[in-house]
PDB file of N, CA and C in Angstrom:
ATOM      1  N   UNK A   1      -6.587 -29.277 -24.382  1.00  0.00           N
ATOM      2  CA  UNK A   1      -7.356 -28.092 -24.153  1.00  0.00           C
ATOM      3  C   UNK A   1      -6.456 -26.867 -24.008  1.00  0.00           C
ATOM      4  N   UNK A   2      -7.256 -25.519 -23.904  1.00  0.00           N
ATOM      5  CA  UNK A   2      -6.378 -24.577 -23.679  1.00  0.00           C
ATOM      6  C   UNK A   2      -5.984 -23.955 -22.246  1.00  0.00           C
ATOM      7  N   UNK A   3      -4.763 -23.765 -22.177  1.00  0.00           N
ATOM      8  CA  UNK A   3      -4.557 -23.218 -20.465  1.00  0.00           C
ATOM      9  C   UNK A   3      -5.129 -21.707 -20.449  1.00  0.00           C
ATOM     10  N   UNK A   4      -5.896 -21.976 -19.522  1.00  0.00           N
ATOM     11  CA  UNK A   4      -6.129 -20.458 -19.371  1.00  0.00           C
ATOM     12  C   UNK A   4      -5.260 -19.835 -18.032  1.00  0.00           C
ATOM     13  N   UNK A   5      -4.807 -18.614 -17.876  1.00  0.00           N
ATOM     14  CA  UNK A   5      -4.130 -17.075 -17.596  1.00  0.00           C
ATOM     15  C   UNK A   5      -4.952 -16.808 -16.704  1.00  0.00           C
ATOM     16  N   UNK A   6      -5.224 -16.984 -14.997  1.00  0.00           N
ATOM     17  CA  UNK A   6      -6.126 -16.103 -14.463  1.00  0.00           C
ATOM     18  C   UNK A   6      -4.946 -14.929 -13.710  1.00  0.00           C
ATOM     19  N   UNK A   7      -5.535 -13.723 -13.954  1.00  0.00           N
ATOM     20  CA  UNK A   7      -4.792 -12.378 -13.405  1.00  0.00           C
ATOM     21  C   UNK A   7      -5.715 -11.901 -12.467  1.00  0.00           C
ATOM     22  N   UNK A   8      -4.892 -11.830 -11.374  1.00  0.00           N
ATOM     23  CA  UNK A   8      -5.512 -10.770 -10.055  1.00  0.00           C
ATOM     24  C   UNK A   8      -5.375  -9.563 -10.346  1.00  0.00           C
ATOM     25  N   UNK A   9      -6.315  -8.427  -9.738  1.00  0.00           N
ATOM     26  CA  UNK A   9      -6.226  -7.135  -9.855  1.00  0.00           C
ATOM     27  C   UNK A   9      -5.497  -7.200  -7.841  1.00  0.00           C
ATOM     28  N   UNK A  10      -4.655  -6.565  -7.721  1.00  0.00           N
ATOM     29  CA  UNK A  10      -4.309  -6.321  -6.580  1.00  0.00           C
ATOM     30  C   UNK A  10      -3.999  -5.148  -5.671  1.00  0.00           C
ATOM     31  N   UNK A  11      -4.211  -4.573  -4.667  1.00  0.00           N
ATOM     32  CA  UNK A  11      -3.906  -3.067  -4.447  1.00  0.00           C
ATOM     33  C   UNK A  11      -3.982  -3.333  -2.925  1.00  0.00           C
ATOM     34  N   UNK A  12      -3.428  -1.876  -2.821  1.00  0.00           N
ATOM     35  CA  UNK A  12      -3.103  -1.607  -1.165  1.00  0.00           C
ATOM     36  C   UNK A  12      -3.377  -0.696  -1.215  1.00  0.00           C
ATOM     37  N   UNK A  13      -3.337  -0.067   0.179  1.00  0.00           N
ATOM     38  CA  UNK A  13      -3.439   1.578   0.414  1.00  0.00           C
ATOM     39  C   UNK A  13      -2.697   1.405   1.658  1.00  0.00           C
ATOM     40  N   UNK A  14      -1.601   2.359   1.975  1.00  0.00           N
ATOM     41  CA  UNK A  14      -0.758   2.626   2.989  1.00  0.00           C
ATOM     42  C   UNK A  14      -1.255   3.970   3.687  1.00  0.00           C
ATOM     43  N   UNK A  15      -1.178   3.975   4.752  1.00  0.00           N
ATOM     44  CA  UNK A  15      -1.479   5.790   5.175  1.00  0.00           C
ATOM     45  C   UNK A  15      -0.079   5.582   6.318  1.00  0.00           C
ATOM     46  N   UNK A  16       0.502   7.052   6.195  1.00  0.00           N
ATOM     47  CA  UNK A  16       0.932   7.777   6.679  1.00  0.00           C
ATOM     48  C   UNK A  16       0.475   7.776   8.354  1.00  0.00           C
ATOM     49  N   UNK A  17       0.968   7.729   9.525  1.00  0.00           N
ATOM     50  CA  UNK A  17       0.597   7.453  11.172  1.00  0.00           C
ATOM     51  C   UNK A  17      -0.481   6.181  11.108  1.00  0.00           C
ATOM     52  N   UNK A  18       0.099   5.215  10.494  1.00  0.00           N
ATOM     53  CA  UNK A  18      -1.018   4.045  10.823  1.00  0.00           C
ATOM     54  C   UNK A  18      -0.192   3.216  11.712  1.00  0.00           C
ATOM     55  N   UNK A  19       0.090   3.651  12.915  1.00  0.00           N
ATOM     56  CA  UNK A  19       0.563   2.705  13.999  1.00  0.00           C
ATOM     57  C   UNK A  19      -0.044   3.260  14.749  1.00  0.00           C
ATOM     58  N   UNK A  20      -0.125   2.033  15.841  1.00  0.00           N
ATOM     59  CA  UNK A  20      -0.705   2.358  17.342  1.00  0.00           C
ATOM     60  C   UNK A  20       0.526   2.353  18.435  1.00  0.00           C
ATOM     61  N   UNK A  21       0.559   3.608  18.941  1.00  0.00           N
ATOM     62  CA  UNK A  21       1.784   3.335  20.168  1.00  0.00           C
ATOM     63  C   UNK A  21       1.002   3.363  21.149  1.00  0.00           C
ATOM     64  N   UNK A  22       1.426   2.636  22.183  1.00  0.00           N
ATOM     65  CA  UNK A  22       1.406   2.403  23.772  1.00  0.00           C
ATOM     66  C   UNK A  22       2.670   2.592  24.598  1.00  0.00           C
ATOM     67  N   UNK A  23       2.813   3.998  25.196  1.00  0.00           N
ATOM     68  CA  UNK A  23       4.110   3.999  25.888  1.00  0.00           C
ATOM     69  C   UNK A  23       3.504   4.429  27.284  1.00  0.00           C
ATOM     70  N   UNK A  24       4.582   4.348  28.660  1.00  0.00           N
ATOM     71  CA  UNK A  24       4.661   5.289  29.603  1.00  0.00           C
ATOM     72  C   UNK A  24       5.262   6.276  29.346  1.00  0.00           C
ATOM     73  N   UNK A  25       4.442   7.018  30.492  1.00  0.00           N
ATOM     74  CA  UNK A  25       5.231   8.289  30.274  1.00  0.00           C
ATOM     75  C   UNK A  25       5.413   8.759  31.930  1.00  0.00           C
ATOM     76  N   UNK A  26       6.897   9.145  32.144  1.00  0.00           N
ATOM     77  CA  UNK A  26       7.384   9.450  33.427  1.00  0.00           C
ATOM     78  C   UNK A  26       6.370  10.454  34.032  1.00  0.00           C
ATOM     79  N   UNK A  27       5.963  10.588  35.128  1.00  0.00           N
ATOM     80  CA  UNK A  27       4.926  11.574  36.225  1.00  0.00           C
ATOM     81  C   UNK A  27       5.354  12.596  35.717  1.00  0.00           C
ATOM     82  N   UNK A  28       7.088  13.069  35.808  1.00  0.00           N
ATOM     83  CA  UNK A  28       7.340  14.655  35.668  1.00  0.00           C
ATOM     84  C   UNK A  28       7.452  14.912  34.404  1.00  0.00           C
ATOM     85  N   UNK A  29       6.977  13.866  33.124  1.00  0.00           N
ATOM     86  CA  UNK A  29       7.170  14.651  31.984  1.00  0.00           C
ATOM     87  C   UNK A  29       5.966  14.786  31.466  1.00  0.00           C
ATOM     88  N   UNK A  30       5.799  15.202  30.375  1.00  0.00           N
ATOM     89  CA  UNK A  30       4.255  15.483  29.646  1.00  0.00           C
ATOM     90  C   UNK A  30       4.182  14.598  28.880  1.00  0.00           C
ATOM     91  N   UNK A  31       3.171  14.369  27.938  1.00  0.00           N
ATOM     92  CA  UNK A  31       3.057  13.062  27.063  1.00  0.00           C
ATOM     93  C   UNK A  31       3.162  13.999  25.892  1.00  0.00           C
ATOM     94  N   UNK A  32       3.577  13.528  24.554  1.00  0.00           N
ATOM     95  CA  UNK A  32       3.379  14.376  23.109  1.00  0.00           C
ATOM     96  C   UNK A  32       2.353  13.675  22.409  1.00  0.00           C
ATOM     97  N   UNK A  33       1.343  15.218  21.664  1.00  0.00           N
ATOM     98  CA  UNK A  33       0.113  14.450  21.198  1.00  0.00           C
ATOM     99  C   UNK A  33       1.112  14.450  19.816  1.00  0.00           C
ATOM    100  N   UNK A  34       0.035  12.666  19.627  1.00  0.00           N
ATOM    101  CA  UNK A  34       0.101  12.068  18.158  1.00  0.00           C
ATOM    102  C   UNK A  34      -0.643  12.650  17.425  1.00  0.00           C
ATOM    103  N   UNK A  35      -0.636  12.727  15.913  1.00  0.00           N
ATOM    104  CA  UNK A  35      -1.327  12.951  15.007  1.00  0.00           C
ATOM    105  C   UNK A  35      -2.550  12.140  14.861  1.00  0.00           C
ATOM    106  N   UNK A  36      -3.794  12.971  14.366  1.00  0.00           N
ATOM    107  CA  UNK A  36      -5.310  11.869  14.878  1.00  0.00           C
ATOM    108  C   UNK A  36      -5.397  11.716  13.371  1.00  0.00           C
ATOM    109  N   UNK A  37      -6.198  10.939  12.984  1.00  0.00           N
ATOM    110  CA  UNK A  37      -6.699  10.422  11.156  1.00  0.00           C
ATOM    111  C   UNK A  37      -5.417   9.778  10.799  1.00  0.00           C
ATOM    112  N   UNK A  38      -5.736   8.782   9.554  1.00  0.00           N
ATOM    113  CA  UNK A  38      -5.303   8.052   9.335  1.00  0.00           C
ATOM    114  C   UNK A  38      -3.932   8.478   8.297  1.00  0.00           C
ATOM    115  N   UNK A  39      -3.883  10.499   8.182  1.00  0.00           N
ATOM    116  CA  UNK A  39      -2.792  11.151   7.305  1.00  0.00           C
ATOM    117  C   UNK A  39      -2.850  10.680   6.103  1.00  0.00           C
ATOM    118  N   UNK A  40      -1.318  11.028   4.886  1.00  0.00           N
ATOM    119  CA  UNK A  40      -1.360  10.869   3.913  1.00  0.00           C
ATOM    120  C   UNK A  40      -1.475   9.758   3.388  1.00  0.00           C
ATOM    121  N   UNK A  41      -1.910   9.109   2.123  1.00  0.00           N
ATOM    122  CA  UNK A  41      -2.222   7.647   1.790  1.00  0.00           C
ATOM    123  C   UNK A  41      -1.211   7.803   0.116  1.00  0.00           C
ATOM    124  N   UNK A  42      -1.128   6.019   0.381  1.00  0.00           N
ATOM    125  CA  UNK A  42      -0.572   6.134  -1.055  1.00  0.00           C
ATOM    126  C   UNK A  42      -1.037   4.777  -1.616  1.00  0.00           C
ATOM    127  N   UNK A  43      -1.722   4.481  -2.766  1.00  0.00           N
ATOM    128  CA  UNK A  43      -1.810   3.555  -3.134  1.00  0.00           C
ATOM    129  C   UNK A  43      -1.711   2.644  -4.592  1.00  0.00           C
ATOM    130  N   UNK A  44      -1.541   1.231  -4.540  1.00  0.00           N
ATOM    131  CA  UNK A  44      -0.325   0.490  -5.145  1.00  0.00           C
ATOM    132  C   UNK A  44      -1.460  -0.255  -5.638  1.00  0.00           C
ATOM    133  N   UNK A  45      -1.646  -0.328  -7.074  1.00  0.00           N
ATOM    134  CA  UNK A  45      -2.701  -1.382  -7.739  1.00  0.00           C
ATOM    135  C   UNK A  45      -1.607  -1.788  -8.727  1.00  0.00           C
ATOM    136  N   UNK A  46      -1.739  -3.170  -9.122  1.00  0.00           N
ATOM    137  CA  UNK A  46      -1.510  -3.891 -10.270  1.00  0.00           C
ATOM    138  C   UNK A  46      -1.723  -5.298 -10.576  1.00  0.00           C
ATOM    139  N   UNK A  47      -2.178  -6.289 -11.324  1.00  0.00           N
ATOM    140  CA  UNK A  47      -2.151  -7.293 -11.875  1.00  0.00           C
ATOM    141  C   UNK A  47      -1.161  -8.169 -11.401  1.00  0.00           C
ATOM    142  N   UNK A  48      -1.253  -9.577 -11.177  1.00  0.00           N
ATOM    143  CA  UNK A  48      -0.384 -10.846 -10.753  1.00  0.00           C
ATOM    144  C   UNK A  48      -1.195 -12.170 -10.935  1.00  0.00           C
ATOM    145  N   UNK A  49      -0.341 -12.663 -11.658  1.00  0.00           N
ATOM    146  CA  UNK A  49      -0.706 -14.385 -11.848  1.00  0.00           C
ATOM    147  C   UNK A  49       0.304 -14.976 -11.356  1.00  0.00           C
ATOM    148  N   UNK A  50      -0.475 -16.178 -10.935  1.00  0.00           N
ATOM    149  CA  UNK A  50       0.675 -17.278 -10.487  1.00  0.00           C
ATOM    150  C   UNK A  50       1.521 -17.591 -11.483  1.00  0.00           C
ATOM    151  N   UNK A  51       1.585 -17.931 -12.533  1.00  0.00           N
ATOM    152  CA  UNK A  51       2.020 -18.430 -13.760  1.00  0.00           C
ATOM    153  C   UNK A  51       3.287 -17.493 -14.054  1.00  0.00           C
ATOM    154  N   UNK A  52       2.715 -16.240 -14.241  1.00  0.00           N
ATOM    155  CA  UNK A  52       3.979 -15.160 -14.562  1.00  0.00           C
ATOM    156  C   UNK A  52       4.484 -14.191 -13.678  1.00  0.00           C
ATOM    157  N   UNK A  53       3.830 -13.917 -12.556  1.00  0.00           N
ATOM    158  CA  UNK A  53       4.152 -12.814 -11.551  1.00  0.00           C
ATOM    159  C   UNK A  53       3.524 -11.458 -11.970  1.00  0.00           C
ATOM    160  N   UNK A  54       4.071 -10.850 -11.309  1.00  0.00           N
ATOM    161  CA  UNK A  54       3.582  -9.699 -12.139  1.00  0.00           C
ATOM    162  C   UNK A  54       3.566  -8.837 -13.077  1.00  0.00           C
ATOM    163  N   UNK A  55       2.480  -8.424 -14.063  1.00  0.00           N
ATOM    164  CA  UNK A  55       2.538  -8.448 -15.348  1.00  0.00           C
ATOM    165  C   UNK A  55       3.328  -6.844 -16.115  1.00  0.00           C
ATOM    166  N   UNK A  56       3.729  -7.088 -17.020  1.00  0.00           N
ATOM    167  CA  UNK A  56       4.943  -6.596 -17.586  1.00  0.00           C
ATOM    168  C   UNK A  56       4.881  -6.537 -18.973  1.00  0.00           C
ATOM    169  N   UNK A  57       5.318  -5.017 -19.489  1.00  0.00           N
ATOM    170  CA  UNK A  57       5.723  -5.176 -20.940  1.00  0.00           C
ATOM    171  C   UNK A  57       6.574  -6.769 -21.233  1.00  0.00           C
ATOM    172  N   UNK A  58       6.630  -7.235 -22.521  1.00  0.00           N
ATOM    173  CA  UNK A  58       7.766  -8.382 -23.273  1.00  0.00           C
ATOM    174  C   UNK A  58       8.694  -7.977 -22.605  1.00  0.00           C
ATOM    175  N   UNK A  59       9.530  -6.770 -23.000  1.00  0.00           N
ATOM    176  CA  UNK A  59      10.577  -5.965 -22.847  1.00  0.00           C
ATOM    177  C   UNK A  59      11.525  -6.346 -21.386  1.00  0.00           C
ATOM    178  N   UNK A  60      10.259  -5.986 -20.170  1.00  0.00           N
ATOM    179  CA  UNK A  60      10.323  -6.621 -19.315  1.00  0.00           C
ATOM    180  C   UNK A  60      10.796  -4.844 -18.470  1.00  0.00           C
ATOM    181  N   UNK A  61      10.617  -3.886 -19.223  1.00  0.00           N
ATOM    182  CA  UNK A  61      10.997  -2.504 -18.687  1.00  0.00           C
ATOM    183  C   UNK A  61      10.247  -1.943 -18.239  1.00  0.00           C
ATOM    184  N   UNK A  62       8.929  -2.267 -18.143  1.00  0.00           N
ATOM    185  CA  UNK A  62       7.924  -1.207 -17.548  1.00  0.00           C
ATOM    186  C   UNK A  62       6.805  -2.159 -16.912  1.00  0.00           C
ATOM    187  N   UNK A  63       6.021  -1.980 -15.909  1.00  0.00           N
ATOM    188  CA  UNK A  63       5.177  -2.733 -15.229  1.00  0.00           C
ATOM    189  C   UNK A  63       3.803  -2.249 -15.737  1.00  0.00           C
ATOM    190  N   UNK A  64       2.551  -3.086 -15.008  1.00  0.00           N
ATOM    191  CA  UNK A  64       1.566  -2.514 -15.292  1.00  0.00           C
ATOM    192  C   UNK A  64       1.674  -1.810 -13.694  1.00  0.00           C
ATOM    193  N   UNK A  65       2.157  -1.857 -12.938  1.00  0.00           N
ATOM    194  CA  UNK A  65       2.076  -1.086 -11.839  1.00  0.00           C
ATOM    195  C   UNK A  65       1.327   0.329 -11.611  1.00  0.00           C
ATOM    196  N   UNK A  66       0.543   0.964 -10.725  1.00  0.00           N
ATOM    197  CA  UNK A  66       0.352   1.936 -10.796  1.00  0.00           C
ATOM    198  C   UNK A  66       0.312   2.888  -9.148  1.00  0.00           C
ATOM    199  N   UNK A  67       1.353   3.512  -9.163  1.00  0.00           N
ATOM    200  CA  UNK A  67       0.928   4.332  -7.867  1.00  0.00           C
ATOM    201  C   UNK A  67      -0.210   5.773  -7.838  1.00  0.00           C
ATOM    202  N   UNK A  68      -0.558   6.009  -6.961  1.00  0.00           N
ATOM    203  CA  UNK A  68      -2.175   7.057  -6.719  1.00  0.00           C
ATOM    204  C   UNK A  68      -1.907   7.663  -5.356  1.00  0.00           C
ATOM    205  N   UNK A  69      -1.691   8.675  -5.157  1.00  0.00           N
ATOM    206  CA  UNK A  69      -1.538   9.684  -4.172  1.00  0.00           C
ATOM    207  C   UNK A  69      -2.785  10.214  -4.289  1.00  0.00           C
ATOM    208  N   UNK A  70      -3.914   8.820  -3.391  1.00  0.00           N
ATOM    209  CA  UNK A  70      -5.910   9.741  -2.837  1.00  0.00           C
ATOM    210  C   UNK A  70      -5.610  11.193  -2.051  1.00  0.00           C
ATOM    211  N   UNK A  71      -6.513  12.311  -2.388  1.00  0.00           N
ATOM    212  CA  UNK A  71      -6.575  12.665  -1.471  1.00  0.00           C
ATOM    213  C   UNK A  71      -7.569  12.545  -0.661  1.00  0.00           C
ATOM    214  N   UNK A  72      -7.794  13.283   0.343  1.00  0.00           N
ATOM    215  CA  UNK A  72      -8.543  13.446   1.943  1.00  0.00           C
ATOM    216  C   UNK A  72      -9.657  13.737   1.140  1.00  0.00           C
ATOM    217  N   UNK A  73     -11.131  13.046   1.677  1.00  0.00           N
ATOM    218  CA  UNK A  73     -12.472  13.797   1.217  1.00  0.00           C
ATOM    219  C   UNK A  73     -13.027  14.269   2.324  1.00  0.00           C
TER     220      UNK A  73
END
């Protein structure tokens, strides 16, 4: 029979202040405000099979990779 090729579509989105801190803060000093919303984002889509990794000109020089700088709605 024939093998078939299954390809994932795969992606992320990163933002910019996506941590949570928990600190003290000494009586005599002030606390500094954090930035609120989740800030700038960047996000990472491309294709991956188990079989080949991720997918690629022959060449092997260029990806199907794609980065996307969303903005804010």
């Amino acid at each position: 029979g024939k093998h078939v090729i299954i390809w994932f579509h795969n992606q992320t989105i990163f933002y910019a202040y996506d941590q949570q801190r928990i600190y003290w803060v000494h009586k005599d000093s002030s606390a500094k405000p954090q930035p609120k919303g989740k800030g700038a984002s960047l996000m990472i889509a491309s294709f991956v099979s188990a079989d080949f990794g991720f997918l690629t000109l022959l060449n092997g020089q260029k990806t199907a990779q794609k980065l996307i700088k969303p903005g804010k709605n």
